[in-house]
PDB file of N, CA and C in Angstrom:
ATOM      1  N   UNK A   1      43.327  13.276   5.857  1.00  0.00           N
ATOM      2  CA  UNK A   1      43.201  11.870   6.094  1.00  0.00           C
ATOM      3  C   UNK A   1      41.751  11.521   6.403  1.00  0.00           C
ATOM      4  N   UNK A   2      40.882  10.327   5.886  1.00  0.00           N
ATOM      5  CA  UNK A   2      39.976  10.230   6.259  1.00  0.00           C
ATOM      6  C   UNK A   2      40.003   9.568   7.160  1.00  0.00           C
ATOM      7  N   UNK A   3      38.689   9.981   8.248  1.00  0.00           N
ATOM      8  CA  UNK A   3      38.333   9.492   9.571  1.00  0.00           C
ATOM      9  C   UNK A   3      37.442   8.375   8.957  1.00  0.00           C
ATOM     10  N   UNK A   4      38.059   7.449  10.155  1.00  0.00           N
ATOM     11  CA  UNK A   4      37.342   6.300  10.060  1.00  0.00           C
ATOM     12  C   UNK A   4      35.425   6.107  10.328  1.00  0.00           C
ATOM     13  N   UNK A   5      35.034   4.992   9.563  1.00  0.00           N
ATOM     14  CA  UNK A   5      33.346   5.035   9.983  1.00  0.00           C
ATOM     15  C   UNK A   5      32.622   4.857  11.906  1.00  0.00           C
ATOM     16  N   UNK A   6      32.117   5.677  12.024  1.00  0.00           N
ATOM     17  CA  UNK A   6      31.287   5.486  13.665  1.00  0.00           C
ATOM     18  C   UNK A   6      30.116   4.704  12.889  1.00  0.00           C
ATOM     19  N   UNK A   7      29.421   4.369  14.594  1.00  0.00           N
ATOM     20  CA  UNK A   7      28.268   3.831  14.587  1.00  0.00           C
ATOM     21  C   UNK A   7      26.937   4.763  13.699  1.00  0.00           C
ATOM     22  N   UNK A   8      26.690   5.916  13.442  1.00  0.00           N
ATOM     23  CA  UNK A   8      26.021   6.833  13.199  1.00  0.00           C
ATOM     24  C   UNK A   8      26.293   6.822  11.495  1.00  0.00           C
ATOM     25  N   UNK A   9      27.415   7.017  10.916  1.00  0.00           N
ATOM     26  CA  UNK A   9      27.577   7.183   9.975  1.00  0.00           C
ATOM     27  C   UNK A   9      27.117   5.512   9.421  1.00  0.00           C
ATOM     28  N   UNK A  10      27.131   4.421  10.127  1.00  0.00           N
ATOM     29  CA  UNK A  10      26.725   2.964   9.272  1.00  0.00           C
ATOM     30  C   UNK A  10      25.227   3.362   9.461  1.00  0.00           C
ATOM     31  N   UNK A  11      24.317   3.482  10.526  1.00  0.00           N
ATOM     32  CA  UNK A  11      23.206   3.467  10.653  1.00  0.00           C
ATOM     33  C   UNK A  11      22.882   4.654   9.580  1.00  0.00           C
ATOM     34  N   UNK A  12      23.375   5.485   9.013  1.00  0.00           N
ATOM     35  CA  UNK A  12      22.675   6.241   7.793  1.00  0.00           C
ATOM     36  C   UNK A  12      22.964   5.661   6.866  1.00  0.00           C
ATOM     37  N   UNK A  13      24.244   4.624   6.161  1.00  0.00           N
ATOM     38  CA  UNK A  13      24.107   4.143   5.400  1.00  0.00           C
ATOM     39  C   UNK A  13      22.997   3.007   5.496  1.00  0.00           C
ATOM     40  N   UNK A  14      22.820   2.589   6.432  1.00  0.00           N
ATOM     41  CA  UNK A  14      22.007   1.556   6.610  1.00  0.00           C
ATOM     42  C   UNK A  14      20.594   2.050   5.864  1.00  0.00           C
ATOM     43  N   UNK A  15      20.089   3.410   6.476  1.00  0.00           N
ATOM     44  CA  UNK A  15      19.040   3.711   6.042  1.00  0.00           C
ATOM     45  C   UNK A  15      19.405   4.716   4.353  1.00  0.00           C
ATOM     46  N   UNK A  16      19.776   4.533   3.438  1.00  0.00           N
ATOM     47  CA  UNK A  16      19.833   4.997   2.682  1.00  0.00           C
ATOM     48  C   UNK A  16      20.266   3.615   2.083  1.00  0.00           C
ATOM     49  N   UNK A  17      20.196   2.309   2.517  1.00  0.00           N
ATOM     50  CA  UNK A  17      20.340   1.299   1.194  1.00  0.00           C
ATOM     51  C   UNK A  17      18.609   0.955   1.534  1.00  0.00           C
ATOM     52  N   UNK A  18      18.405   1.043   2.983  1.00  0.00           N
ATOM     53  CA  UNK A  18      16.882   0.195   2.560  1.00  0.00           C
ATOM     54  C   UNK A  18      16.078   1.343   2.049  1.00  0.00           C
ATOM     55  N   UNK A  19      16.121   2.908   1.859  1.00  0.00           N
ATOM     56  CA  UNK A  19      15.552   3.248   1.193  1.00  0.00           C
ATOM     57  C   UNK A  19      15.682   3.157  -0.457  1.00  0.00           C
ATOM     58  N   UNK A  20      16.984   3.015  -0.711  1.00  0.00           N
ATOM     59  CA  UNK A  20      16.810   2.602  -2.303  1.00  0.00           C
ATOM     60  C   UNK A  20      16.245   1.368  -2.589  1.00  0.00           C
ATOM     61  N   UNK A  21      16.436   0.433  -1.393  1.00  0.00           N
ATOM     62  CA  UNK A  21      15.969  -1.021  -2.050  1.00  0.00           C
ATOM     63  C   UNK A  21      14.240  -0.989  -1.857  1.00  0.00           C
ATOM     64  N   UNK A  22      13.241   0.037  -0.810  1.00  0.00           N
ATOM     65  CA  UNK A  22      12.096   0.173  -1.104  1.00  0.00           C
ATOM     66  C   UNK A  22      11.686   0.858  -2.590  1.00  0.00           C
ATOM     67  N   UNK A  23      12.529   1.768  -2.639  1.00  0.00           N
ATOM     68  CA  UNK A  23      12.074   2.692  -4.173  1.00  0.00           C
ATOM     69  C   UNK A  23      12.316   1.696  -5.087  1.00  0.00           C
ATOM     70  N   UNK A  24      13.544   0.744  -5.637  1.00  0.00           N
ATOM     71  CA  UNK A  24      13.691   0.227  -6.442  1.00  0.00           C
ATOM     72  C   UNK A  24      12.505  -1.170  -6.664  1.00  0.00           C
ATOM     73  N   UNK A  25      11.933  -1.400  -5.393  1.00  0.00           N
ATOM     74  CA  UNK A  25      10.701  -2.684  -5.161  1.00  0.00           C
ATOM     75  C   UNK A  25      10.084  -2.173  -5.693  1.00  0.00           C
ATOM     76  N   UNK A  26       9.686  -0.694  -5.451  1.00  0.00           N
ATOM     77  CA  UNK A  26       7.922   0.172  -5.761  1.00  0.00           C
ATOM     78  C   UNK A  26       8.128   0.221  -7.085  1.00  0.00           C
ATOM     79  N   UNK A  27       9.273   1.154  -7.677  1.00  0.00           N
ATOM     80  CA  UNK A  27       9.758   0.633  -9.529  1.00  0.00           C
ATOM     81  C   UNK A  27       9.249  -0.070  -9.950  1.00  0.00           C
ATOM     82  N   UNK A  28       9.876  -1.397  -9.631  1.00  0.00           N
ATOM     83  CA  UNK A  28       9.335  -2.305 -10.689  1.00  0.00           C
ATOM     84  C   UNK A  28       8.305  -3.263 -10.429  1.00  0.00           C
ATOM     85  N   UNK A  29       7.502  -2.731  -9.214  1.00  0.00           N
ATOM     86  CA  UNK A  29       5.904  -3.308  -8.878  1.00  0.00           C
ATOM     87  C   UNK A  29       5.333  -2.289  -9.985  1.00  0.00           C
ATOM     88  N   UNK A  30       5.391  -1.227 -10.122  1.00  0.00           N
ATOM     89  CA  UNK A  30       4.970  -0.398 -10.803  1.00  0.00           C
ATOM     90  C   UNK A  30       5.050  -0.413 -12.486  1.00  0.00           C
ATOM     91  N   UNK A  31       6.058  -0.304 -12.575  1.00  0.00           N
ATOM     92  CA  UNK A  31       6.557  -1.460 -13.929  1.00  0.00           C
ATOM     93  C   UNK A  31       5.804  -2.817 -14.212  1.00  0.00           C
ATOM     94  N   UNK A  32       5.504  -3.848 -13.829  1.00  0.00           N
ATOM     95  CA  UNK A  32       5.146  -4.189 -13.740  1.00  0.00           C
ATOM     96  C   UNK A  32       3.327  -4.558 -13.946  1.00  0.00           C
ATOM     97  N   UNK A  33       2.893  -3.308 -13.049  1.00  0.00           N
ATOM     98  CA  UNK A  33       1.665  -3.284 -13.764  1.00  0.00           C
ATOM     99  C   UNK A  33       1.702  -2.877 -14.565  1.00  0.00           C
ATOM    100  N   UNK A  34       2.432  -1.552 -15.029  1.00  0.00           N
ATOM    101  CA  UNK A  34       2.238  -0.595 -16.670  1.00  0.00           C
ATOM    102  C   UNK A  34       2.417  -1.995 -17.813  1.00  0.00           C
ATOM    103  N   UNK A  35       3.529  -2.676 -17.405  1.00  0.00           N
ATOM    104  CA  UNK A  35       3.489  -3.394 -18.802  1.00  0.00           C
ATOM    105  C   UNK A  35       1.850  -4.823 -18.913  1.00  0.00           C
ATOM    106  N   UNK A  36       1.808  -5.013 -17.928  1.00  0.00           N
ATOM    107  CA  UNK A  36      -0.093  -5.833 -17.669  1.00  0.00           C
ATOM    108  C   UNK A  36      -0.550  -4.655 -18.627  1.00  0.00           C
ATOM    109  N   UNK A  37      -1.029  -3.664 -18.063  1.00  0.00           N
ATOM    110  CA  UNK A  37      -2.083  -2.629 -18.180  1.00  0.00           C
ATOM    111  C   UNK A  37      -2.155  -2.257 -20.145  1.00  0.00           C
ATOM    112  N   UNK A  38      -1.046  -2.139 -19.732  1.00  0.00           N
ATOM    113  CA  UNK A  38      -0.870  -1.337 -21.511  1.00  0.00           C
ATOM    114  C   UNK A  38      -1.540  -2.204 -22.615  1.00  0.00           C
ATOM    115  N   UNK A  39      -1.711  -3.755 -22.195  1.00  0.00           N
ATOM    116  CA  UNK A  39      -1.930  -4.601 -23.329  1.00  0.00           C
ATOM    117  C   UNK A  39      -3.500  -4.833 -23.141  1.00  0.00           C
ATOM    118  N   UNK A  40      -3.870  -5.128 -21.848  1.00  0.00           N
ATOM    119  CA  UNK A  40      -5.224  -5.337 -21.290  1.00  0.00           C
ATOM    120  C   UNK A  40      -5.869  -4.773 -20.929  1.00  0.00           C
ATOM    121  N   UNK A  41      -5.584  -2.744 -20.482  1.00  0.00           N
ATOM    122  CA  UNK A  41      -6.616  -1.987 -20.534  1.00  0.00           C
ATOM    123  C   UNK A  41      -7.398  -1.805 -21.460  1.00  0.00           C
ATOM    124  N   UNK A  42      -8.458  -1.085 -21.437  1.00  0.00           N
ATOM    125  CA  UNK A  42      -9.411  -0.817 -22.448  1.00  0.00           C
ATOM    126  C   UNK A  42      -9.545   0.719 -22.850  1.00  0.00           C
ATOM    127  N   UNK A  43      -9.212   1.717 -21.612  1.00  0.00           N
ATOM    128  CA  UNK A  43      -9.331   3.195 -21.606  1.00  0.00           C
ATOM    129  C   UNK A  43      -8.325   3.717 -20.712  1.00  0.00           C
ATOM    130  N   UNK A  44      -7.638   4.697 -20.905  1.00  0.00           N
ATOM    131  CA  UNK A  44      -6.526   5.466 -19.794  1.00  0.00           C
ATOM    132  C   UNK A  44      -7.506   5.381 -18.487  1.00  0.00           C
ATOM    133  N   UNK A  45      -8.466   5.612 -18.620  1.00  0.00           N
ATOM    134  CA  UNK A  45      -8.845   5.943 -17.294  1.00  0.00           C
ATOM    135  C   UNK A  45      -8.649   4.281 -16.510  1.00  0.00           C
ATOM    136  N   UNK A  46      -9.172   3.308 -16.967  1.00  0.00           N
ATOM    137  CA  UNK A  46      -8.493   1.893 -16.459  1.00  0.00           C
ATOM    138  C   UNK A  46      -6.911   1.656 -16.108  1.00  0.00           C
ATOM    139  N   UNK A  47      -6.298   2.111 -17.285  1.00  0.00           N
ATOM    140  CA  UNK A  47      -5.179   2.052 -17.548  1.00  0.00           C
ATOM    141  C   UNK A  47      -4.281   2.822 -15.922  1.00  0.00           C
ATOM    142  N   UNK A  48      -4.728   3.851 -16.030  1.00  0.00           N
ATOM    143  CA  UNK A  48      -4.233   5.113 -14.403  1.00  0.00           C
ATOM    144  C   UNK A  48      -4.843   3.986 -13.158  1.00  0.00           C
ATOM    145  N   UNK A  49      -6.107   4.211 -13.629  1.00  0.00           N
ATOM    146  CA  UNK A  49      -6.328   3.358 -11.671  1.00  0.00           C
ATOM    147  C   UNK A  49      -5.701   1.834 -11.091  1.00  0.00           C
ATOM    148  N   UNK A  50      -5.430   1.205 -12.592  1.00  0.00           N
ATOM    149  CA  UNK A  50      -4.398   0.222 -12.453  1.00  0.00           C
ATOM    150  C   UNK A  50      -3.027   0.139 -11.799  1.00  0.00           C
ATOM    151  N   UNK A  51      -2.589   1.386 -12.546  1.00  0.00           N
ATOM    152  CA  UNK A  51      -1.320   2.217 -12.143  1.00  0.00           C
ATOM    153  C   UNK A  51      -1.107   2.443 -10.969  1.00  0.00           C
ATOM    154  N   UNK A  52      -2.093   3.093 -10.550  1.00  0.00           N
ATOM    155  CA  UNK A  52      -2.211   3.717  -9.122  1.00  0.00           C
ATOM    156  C   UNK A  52      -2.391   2.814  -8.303  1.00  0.00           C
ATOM    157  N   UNK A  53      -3.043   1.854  -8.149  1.00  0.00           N
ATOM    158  CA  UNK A  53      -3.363   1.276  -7.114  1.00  0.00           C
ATOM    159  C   UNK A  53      -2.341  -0.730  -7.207  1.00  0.00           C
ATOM    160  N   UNK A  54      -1.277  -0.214  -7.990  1.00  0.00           N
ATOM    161  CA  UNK A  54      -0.466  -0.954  -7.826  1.00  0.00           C
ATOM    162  C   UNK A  54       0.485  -1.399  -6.948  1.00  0.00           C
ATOM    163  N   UNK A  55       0.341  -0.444  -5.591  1.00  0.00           N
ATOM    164  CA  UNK A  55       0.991  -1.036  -4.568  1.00  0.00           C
ATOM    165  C   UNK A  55       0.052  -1.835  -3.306  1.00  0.00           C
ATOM    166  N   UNK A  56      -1.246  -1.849  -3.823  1.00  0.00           N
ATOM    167  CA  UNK A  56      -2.244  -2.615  -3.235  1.00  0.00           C
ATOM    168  C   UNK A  56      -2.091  -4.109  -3.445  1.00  0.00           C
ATOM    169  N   UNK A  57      -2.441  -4.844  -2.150  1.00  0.00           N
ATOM    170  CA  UNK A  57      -2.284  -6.369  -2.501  1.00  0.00           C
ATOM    171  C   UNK A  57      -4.374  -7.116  -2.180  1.00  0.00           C
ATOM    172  N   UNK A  58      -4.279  -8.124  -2.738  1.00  0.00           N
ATOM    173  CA  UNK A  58      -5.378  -8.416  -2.108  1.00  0.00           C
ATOM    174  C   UNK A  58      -5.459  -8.874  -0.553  1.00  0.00           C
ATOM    175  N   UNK A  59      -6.932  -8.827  -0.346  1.00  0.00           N
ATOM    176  CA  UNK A  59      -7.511  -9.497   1.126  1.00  0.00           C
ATOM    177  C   UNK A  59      -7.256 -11.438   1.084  1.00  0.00           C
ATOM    178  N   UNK A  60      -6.545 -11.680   2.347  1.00  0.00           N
ATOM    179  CA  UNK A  60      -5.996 -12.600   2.557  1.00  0.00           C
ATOM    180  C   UNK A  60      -7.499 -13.145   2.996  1.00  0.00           C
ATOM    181  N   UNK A  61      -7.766 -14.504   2.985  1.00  0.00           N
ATOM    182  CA  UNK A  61      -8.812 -15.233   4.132  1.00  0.00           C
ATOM    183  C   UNK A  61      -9.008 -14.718   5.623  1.00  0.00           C
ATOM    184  N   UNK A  62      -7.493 -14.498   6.114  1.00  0.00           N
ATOM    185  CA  UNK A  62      -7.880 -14.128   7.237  1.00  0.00           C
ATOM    186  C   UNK A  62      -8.222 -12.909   7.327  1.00  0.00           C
ATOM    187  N   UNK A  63      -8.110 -11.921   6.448  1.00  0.00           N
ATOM    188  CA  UNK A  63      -8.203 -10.530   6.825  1.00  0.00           C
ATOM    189  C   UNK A  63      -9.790 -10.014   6.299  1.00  0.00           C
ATOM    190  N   UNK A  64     -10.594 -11.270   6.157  1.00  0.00           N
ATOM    191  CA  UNK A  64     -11.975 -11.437   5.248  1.00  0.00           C
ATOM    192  C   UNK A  64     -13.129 -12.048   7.277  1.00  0.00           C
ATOM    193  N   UNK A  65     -11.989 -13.095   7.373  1.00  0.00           N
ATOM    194  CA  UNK A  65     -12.838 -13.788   8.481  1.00  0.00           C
ATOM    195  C   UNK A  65     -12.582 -13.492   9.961  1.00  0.00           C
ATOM    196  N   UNK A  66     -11.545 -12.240  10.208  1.00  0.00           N
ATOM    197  CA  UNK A  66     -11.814 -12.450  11.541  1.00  0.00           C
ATOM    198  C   UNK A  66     -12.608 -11.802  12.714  1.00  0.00           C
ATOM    199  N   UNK A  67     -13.729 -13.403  13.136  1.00  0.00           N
ATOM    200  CA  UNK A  67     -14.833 -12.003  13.765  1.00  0.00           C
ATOM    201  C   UNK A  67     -14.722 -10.854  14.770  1.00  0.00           C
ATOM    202  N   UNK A  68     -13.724 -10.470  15.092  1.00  0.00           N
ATOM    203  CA  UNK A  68     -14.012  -8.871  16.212  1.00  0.00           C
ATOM    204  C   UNK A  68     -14.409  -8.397  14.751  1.00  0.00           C
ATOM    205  N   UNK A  69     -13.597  -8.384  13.951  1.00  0.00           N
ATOM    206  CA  UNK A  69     -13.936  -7.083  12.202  1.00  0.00           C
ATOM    207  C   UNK A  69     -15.124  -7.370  11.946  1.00  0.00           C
ATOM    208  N   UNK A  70     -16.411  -8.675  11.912  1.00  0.00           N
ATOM    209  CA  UNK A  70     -17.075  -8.492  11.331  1.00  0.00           C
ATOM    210  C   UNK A  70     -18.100  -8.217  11.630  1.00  0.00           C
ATOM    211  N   UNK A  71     -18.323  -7.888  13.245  1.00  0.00           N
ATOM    212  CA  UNK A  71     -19.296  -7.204  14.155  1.00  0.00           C
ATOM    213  C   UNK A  71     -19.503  -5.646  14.334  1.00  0.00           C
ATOM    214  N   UNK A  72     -17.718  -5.352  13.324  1.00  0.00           N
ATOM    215  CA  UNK A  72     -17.977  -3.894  14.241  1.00  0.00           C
ATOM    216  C   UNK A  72     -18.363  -3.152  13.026  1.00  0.00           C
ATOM    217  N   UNK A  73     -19.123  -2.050  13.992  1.00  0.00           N
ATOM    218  CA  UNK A  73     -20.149  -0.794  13.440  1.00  0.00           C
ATOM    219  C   UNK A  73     -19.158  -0.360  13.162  1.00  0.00           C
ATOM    220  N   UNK A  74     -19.702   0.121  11.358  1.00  0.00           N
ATOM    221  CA  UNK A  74     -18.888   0.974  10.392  1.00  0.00           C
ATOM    222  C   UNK A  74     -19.417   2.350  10.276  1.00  0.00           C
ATOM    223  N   UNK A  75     -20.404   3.018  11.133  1.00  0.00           N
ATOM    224  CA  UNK A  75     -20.607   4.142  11.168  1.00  0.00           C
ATOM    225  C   UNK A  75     -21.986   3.915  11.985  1.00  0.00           C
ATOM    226  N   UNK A  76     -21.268   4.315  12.969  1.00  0.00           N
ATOM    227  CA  UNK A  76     -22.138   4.251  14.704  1.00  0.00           C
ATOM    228  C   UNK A  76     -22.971   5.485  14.752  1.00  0.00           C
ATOM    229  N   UNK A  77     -22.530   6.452  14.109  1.00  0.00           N
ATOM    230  CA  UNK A  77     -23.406   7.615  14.263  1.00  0.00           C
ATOM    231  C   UNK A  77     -24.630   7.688  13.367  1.00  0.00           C
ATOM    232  N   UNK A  78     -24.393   7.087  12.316  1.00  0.00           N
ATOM    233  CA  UNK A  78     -25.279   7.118  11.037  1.00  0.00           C
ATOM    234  C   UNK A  78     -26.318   5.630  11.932  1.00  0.00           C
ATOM    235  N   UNK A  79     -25.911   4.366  12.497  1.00  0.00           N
ATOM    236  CA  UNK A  79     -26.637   4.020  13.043  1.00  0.00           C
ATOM    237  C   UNK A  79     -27.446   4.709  14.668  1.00  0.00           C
ATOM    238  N   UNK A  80     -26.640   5.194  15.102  1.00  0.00           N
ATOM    239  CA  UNK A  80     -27.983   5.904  16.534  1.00  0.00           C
ATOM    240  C   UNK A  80     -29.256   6.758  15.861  1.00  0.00           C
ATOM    241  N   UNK A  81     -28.518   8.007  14.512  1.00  0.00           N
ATOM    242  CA  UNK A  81     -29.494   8.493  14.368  1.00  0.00           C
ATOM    243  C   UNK A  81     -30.773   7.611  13.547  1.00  0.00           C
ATOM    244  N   UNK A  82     -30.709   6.323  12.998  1.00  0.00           N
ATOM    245  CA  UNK A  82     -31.403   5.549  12.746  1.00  0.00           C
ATOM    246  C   UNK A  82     -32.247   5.210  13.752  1.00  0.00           C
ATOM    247  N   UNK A  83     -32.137   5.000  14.893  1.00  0.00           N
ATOM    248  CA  UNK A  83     -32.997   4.197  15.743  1.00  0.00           C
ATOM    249  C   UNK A  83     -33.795   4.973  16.622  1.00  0.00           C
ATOM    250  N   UNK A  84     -32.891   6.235  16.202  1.00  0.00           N
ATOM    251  CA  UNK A  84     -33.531   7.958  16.857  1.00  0.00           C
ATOM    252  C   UNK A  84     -34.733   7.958  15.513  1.00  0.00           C
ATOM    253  N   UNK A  85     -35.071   7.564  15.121  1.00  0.00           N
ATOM    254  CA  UNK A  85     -35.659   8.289  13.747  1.00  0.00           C
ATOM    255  C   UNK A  85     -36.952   6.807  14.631  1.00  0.00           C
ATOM    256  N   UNK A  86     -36.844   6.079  14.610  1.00  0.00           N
ATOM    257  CA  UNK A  86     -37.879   5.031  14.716  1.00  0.00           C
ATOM    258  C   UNK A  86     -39.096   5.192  15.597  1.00  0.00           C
TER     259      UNK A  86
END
């Protein structure tokens, strides 16, 4: 006779639909670019980094303007030994 569902057994189904429904998003984001790419690349090598970097989105306005990001030192060490050198 089957035993009825616990809490444990929904929470794995739970996580085994949102993992198909992430794989099936990444699919056809991916899809998606291949069919762009195929018509409007120029060389495989365009064609792949297209591919690849198809789960990338662009930079929003805000993620361009907000100033704590645009003050901070992107390599603090490469700047001290600069001012060590002066």
């Amino acid at each position: 006779m089957d035993k009825p569902l616990d809490m444990s057994d929904l929470q794995q189904l739970k996580l085994e639909l949102r993992t198909a429904i992430d794989n099936d998003k990444k699919y056809w984001q991916v899809n998606a670019v291949k069919c762009d790419a195929i018509s409007t690349a120029k060389t495989y090598e365009e064609f792949s980094d297209r591919v690849a970097a198809a789960h990338l989105r662009p930079l929003d306005k805000l993620d361009k303007s907000e100033p704590s990001k645009r003050n901070m030192t992107w390599n603090p060490i490469a700047q001290r030994s600069a001012r060590n050198d002066e």
